[in-house]
Protein backbone atom coordinates (compact mmCIF):
# COMPACT_ATOMS: atom_id res chain seq x y z
CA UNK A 1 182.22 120.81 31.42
CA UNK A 2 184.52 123.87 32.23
CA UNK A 3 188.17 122.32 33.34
CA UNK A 4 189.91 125.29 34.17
CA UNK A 5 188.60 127.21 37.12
CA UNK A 6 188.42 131.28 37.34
CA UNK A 7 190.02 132.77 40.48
CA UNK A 8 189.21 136.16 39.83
CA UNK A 9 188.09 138.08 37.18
CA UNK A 10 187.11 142.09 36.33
CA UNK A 11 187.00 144.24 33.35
CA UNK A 12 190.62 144.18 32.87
CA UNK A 13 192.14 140.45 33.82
CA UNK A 14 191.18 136.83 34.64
CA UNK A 15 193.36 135.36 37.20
CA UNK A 16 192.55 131.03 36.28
CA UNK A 17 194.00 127.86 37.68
CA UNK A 18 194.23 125.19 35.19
CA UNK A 19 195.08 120.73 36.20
CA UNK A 20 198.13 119.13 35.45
CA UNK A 21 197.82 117.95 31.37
CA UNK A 22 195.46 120.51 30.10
CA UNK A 23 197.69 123.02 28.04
CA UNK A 24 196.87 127.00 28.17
CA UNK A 25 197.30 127.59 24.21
CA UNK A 26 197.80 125.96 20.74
CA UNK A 27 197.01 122.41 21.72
CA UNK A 28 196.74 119.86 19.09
CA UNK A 29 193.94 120.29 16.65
CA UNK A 30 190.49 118.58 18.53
CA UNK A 31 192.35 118.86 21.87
CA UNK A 32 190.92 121.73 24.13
CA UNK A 33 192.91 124.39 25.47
CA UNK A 34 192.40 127.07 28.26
CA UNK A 35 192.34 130.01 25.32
CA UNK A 36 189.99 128.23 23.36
CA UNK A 37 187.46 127.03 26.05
CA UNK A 38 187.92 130.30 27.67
CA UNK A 39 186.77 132.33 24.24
CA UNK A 40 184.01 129.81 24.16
CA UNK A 41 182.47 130.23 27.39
CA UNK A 42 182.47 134.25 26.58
CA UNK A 43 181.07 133.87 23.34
CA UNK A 44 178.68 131.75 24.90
CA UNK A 45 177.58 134.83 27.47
CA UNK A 46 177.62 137.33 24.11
CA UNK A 47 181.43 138.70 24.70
CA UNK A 48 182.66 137.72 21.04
CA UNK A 49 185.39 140.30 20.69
CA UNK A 50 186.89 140.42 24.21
CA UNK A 51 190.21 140.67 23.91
CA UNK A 52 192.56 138.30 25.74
CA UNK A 53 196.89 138.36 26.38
CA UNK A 54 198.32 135.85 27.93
CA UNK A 55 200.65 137.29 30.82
CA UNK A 56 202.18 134.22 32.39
CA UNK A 57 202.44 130.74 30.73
CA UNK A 58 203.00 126.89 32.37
CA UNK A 59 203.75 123.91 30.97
CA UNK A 60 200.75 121.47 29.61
CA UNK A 61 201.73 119.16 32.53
CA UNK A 62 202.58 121.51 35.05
CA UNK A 63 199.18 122.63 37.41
CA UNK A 64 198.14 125.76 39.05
CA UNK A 65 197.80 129.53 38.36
CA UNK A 66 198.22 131.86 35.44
CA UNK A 67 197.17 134.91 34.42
CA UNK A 68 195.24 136.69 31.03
CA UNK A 69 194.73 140.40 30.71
CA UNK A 70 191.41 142.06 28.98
CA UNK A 71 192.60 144.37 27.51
CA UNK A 72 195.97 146.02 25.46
CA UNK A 73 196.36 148.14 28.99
CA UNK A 74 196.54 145.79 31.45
CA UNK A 75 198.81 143.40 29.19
CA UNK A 76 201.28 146.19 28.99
CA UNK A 77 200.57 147.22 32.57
CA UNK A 78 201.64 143.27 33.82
CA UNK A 79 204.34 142.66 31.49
CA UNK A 80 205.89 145.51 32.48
CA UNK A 81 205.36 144.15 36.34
CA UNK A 82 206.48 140.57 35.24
CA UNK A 83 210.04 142.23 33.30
CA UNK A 84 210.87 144.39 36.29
CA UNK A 85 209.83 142.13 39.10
CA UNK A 86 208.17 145.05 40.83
CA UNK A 87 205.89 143.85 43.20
CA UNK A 88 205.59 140.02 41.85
CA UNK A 89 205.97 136.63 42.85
CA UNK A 90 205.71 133.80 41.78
CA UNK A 91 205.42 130.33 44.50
CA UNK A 92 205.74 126.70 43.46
CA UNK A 93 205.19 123.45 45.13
CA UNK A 94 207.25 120.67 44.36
CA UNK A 95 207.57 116.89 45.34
CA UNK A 96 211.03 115.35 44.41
CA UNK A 97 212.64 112.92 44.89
CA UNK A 98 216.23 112.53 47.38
CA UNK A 99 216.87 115.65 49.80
CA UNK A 100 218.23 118.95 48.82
CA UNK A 101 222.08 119.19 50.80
CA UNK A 102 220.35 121.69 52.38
CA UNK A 103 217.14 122.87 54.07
CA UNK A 104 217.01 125.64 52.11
CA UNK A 105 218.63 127.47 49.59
CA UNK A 106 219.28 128.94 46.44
CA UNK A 107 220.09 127.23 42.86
CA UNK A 108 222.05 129.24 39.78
CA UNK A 109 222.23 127.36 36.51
CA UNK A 110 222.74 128.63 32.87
CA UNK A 111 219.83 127.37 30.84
CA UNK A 112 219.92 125.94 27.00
CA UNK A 113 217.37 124.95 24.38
CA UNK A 114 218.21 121.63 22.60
CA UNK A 115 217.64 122.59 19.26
CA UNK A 116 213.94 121.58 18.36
CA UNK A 117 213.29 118.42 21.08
CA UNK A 118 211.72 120.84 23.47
CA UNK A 119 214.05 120.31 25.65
CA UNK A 120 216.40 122.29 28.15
CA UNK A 121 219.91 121.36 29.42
CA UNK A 122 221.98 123.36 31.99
CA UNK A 123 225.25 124.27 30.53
CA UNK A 124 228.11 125.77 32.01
CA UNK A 125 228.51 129.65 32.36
CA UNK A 126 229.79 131.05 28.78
CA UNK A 127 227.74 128.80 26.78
CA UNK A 128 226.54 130.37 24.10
CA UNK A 129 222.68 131.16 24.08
CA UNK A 130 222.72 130.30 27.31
CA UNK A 131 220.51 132.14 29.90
CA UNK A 132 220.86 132.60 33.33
CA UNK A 133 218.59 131.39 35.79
CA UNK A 134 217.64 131.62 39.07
CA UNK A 135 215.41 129.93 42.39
CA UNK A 136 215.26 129.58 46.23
CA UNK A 137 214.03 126.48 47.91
CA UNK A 138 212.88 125.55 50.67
CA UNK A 139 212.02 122.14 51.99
CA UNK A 140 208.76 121.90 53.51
CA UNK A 141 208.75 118.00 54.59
CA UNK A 142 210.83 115.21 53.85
CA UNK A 143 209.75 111.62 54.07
CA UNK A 144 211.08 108.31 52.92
CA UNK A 145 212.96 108.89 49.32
CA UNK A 146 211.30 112.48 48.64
CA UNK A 147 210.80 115.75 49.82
CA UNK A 148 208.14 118.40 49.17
CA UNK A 149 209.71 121.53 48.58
CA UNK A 150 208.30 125.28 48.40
CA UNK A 151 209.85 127.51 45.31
CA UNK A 152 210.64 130.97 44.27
CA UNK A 153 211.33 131.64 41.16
CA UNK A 154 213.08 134.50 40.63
CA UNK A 155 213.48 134.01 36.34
CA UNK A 156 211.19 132.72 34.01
CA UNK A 157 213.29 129.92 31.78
CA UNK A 158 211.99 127.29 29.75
CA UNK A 159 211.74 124.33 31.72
CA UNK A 160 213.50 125.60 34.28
CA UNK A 161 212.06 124.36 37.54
CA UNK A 162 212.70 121.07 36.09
CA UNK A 163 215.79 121.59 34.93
CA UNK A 164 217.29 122.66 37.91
CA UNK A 165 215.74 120.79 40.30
CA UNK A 166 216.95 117.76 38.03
CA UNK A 167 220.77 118.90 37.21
CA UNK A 168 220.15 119.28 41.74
CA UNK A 169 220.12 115.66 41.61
CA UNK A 170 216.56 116.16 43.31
CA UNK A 171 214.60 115.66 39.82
CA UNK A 172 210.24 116.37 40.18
CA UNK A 173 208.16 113.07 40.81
CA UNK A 174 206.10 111.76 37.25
CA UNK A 175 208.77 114.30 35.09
CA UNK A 176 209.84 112.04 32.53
CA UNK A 177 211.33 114.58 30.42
CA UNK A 178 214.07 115.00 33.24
CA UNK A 179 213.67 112.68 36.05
CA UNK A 180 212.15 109.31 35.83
CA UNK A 181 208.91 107.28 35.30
CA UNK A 182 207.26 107.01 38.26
CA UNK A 183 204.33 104.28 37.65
CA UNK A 184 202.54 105.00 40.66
CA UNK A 185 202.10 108.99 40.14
CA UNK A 186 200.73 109.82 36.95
CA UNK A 187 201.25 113.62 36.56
CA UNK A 188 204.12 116.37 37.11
CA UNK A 189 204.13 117.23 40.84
CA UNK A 190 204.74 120.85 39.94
CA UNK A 191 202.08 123.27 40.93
CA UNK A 192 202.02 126.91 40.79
CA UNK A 193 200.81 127.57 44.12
CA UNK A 194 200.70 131.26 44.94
CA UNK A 195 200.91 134.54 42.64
CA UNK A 196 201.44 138.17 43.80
CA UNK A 197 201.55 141.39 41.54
CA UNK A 198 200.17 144.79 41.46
CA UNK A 199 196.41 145.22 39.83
CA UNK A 200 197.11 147.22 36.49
CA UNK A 201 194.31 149.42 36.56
CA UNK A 202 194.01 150.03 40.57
CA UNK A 203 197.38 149.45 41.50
CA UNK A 204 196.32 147.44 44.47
CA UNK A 205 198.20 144.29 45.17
CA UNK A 206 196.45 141.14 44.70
CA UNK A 207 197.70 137.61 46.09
CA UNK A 208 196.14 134.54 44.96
CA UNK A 209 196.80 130.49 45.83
CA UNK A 210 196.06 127.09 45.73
CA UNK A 211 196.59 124.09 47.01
CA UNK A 212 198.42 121.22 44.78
CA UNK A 213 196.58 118.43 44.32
CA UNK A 214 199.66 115.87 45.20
CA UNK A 215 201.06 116.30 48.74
CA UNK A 216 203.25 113.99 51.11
CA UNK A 217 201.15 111.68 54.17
CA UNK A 218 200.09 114.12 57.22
CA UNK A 219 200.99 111.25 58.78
CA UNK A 220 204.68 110.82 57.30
CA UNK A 221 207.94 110.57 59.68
């Protein structure tokens, strides 16, 4: 059975949304992955050679949408789109726990790889290696000791939503990489919710989103 579900698709990109634990490439040997069930099902309806370039990339435990170009064109055509930030955006949801100090805002951190444990720690400004990084928040709801928050990301870092939303002091529910174990949610309540860009072929802009599949009570104070 298919776990990844296609948005959108033409001659020239997929547009997919994958669940929380199911990595996009190079999973472990016998452990599916979006690339590989994705070649698969096109083999499967006689498209052996299509080409396919990964444009945008999340986490294994991190859920939502992503894209993959057909073709060398529209690769170049959306990288180019992604670098520059013309015309995209990219939309997270977020459940954390505590309250931003503020409704809504905007978070600066300098981001750094820990050597080889996957791993990335905010360091001051200087650091060496250290990249720059950059999101506005916005807090949606807040009930009891969390708060669901809607995100902009405005760079691309390893890590980084959890990263900064952790070195915040507002770390993501079920990330036990930076936050906590949380025995009562059982995945990353990170989704990426909403994407916007500029069709590489057509140059019309395209929008697409999603629901998470974690949200506070309707009900909640």
């Amino acid at each position: 059975m298919r776990k990844y579900k296609i948005l959108y698709e033409d001659a020239d990109l997929f547009v997919l949304y994958k669940p929380s634990g199911l990595a996009i490439q190079n999973a472990r040997p016998s452990v599916p992955d979006v690339m590989s069930m994705l070649r698969n099902d096109l083999a499967n309806h006689h498209e052996k050679n299509t080409e396919l370039y990964l444009i945008n990339r999340l986490d294994q435990p991190v859920e939502g949408i992503f894209l993959i170009a057909r073709n060398h064109y529209a690769a170049e055509e959306l990288n180019r789109q992604f670098r520059a930030r013309s015309g995209v955006e990219k939309r997270y949801r977020a459940l954390v726990y505590g309250r931003p100090k503020e409704p809504e805002g905007r978070l600066v951190h300098y981001l750094k790889k820990a050597g080889c444990s996957n791993l990335s720690l905010a360091v001051p400004e200087g650091t060496k290696d250290a990249k720059r990084c950059e999101l506005y928040y916005r807090v949606i709801q807040s009930y009891g000791d969390k708060s669901l928050l809607d995100i902009q990301l405005m760079t691309g870092r390893h890590h980084q939503i959890r990263v900064q939303m952790a070195s915040a002091g507002t770390p993501i529910v079920g990330d036990t990489k930076y936050g906590k174990q949380e025995e009562q949610f059982q995945q990353l309540a990170l989704c990426s919710c909403k994407i916007s860009f500029v069709h590489p072929r057509t140059k019309a802009p395209l929008t697409f989103q999603v629901k998470p599949s974690f949200s506070v009570p309707p009900t909640a104070p």
